[in-house]
N, C-alpha and C. Protein backbone atom coordinates (compact mmCIF):
# COMPACT_ATOMS: atom_id res chain seq x y z
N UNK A 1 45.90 -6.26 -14.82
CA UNK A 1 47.00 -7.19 -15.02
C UNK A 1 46.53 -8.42 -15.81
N UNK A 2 45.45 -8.87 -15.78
CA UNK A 2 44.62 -9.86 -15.99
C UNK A 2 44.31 -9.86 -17.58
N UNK A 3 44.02 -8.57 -17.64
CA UNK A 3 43.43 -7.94 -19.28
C UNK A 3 45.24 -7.98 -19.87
N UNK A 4 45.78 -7.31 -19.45
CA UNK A 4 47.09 -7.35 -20.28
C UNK A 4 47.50 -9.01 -20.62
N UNK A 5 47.61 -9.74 -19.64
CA UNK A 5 48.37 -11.00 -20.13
C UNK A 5 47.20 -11.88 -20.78
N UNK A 6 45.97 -11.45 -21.13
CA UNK A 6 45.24 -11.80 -21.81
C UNK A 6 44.88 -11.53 -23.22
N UNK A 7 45.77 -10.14 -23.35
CA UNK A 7 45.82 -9.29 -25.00
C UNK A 7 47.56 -10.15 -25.65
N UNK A 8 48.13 -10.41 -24.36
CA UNK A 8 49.59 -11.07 -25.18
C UNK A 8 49.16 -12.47 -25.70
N UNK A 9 48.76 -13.16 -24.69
CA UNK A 9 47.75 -14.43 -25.23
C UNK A 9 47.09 -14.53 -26.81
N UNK A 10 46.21 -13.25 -26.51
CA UNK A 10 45.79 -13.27 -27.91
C UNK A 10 46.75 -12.61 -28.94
N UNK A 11 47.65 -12.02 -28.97
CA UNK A 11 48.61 -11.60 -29.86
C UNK A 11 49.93 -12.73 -29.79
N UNK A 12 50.09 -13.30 -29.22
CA UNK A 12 50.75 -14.76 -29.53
C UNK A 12 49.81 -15.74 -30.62
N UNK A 13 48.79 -15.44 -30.48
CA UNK A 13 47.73 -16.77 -31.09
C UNK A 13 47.21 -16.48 -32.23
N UNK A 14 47.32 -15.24 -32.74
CA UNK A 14 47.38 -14.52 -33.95
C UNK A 14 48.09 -15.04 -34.79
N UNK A 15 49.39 -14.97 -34.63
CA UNK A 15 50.70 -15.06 -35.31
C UNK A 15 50.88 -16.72 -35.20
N UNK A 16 50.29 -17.64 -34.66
CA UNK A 16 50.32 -18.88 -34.87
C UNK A 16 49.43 -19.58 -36.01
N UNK A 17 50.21 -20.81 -36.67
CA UNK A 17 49.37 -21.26 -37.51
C UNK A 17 49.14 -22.67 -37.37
N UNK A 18 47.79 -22.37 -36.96
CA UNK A 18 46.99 -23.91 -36.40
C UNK A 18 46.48 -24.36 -37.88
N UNK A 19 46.77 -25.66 -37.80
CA UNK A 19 46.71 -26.46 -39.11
C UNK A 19 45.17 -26.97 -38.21
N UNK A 20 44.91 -27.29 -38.27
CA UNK A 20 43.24 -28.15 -37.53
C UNK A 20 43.21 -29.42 -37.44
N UNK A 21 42.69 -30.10 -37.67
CA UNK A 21 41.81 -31.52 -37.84
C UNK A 21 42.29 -32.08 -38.98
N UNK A 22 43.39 -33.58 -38.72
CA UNK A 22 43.81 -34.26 -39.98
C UNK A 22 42.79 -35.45 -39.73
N UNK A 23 42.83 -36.19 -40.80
CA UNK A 23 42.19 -37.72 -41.06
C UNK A 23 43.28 -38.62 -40.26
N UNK A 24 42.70 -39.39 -39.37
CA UNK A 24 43.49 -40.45 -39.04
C UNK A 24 44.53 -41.31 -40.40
N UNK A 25 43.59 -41.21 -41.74
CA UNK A 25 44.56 -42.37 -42.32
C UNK A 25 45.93 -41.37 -42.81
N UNK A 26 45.81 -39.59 -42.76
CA UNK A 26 47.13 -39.52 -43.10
C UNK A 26 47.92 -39.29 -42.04
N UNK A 27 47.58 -39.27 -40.76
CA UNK A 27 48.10 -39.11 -39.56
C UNK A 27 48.88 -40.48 -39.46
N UNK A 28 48.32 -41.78 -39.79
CA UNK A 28 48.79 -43.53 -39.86
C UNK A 28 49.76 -43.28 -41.01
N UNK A 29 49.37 -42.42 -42.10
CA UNK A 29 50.41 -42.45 -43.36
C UNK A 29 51.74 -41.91 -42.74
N UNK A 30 51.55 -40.87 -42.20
CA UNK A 30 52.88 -40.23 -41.49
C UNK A 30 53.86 -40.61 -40.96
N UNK A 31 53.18 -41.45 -39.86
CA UNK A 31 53.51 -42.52 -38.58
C UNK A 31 53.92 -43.41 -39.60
N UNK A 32 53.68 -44.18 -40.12
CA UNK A 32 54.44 -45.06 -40.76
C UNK A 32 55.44 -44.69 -41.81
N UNK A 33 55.61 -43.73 -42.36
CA UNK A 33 56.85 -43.06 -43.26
C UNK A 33 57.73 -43.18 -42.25
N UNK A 34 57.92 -42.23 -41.22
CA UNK A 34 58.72 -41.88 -40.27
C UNK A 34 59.17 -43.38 -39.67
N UNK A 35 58.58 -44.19 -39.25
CA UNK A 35 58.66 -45.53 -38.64
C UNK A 35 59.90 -46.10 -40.00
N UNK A 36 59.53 -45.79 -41.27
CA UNK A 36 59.60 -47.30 -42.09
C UNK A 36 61.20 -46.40 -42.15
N UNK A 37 61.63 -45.30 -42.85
CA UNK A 37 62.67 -44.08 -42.36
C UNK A 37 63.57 -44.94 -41.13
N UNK A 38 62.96 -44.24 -40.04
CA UNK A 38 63.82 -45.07 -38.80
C UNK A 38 64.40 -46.79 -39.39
N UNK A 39 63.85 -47.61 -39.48
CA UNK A 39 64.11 -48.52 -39.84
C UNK A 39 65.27 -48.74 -40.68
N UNK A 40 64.93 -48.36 -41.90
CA UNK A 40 66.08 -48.30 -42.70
C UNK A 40 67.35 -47.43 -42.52
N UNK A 41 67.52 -46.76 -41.61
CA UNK A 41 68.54 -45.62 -41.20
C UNK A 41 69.57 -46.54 -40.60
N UNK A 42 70.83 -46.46 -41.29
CA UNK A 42 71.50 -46.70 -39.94
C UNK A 42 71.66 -46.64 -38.37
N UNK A 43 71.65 -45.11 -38.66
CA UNK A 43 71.53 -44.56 -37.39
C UNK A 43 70.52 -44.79 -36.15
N UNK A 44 70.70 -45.03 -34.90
CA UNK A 44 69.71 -45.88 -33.87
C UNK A 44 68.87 -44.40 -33.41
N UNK A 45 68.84 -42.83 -34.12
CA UNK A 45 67.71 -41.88 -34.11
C UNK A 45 67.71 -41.32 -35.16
N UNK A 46 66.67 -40.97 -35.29
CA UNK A 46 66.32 -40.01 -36.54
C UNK A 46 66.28 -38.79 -36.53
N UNK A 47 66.11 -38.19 -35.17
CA UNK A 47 65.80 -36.61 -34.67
C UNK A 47 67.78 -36.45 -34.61
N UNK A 48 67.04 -34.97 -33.94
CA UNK A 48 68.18 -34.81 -32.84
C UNK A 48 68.42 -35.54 -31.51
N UNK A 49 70.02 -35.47 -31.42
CA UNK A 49 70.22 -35.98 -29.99
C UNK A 49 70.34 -35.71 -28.62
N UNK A 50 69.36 -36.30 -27.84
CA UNK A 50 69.61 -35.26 -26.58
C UNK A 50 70.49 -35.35 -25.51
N UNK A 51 71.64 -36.18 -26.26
CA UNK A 51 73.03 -36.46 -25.49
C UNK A 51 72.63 -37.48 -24.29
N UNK A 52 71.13 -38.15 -24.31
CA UNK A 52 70.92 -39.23 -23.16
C UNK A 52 70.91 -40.51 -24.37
N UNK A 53 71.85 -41.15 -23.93
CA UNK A 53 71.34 -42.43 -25.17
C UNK A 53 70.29 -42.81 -24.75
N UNK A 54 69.71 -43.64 -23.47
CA UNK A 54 68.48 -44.35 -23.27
C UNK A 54 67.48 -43.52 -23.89
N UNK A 55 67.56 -41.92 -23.66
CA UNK A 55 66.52 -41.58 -24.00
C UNK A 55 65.83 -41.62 -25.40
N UNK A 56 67.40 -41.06 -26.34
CA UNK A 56 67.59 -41.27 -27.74
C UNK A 56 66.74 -42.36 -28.35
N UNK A 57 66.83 -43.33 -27.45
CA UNK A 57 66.69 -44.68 -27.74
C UNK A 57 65.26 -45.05 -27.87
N UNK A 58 64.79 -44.20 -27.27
CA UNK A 58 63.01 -44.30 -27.14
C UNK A 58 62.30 -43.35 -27.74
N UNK A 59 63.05 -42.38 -27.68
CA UNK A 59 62.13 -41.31 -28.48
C UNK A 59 62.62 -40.97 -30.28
N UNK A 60 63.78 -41.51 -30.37
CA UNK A 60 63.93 -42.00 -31.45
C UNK A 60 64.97 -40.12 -31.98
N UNK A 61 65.47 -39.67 -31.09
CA UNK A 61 65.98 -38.08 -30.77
C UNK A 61 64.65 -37.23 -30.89
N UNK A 62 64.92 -36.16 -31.17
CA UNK A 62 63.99 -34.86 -31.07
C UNK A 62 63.79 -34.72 -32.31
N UNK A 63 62.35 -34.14 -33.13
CA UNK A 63 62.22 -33.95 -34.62
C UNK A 63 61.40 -32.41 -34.17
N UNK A 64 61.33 -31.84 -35.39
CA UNK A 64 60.70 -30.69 -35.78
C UNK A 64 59.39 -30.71 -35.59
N UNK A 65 59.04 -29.76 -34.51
CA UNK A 65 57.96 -29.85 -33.90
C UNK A 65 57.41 -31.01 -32.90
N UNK A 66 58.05 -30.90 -32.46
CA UNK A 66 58.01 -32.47 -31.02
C UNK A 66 58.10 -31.93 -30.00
N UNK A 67 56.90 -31.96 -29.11
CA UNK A 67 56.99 -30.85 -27.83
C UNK A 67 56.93 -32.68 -26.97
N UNK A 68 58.56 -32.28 -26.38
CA UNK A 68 59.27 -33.58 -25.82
C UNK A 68 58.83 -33.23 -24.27
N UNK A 69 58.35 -34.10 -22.88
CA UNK A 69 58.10 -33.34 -21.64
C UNK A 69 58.76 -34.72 -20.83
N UNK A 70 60.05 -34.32 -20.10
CA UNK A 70 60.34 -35.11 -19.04
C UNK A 70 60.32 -35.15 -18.28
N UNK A 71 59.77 -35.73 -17.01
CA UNK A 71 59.97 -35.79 -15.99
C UNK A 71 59.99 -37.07 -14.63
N UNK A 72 60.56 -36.66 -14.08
CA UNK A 72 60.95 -37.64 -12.71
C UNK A 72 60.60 -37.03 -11.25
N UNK A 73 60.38 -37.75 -10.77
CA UNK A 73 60.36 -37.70 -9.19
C UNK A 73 61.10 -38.01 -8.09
């Protein structure tokens, strides 16, 4: 059982494409496009919306490739 969900593992990870190791300054270049973007937008998100305004409000909505994790207690 162990070996099987260990061959899907690796046949999930196949078919993925890991970009690796960026330089901080274009990782800061990024972050600040997106920042300077927000800014000038009308709009109070840039992503998608996740129908919570507060949340909207902080995370700025959902973008492409944004692994978003909420939780409460």
């Amino acid at each position: 059982m162990l070996e099987a969900a260990e061959r899907k593992v690796y046949a999930l990870r196949q078919d993925r494409n890991v970009g690796g190791l960026m330089p901080v300054s274009m990782v800061v270049q990024n972050v600040y496009s997106q920042l300077s973007e927000a800014a000038a937008s009308d709009s109070s998100i840039q992503g998608l919306s996740t129908g919570l305004v507060d949340l909207d409000r902080i995370i700025l909505g959902m973008g492409g490739g944004d692994f978003i994790l909420v939780a409460s207690r």
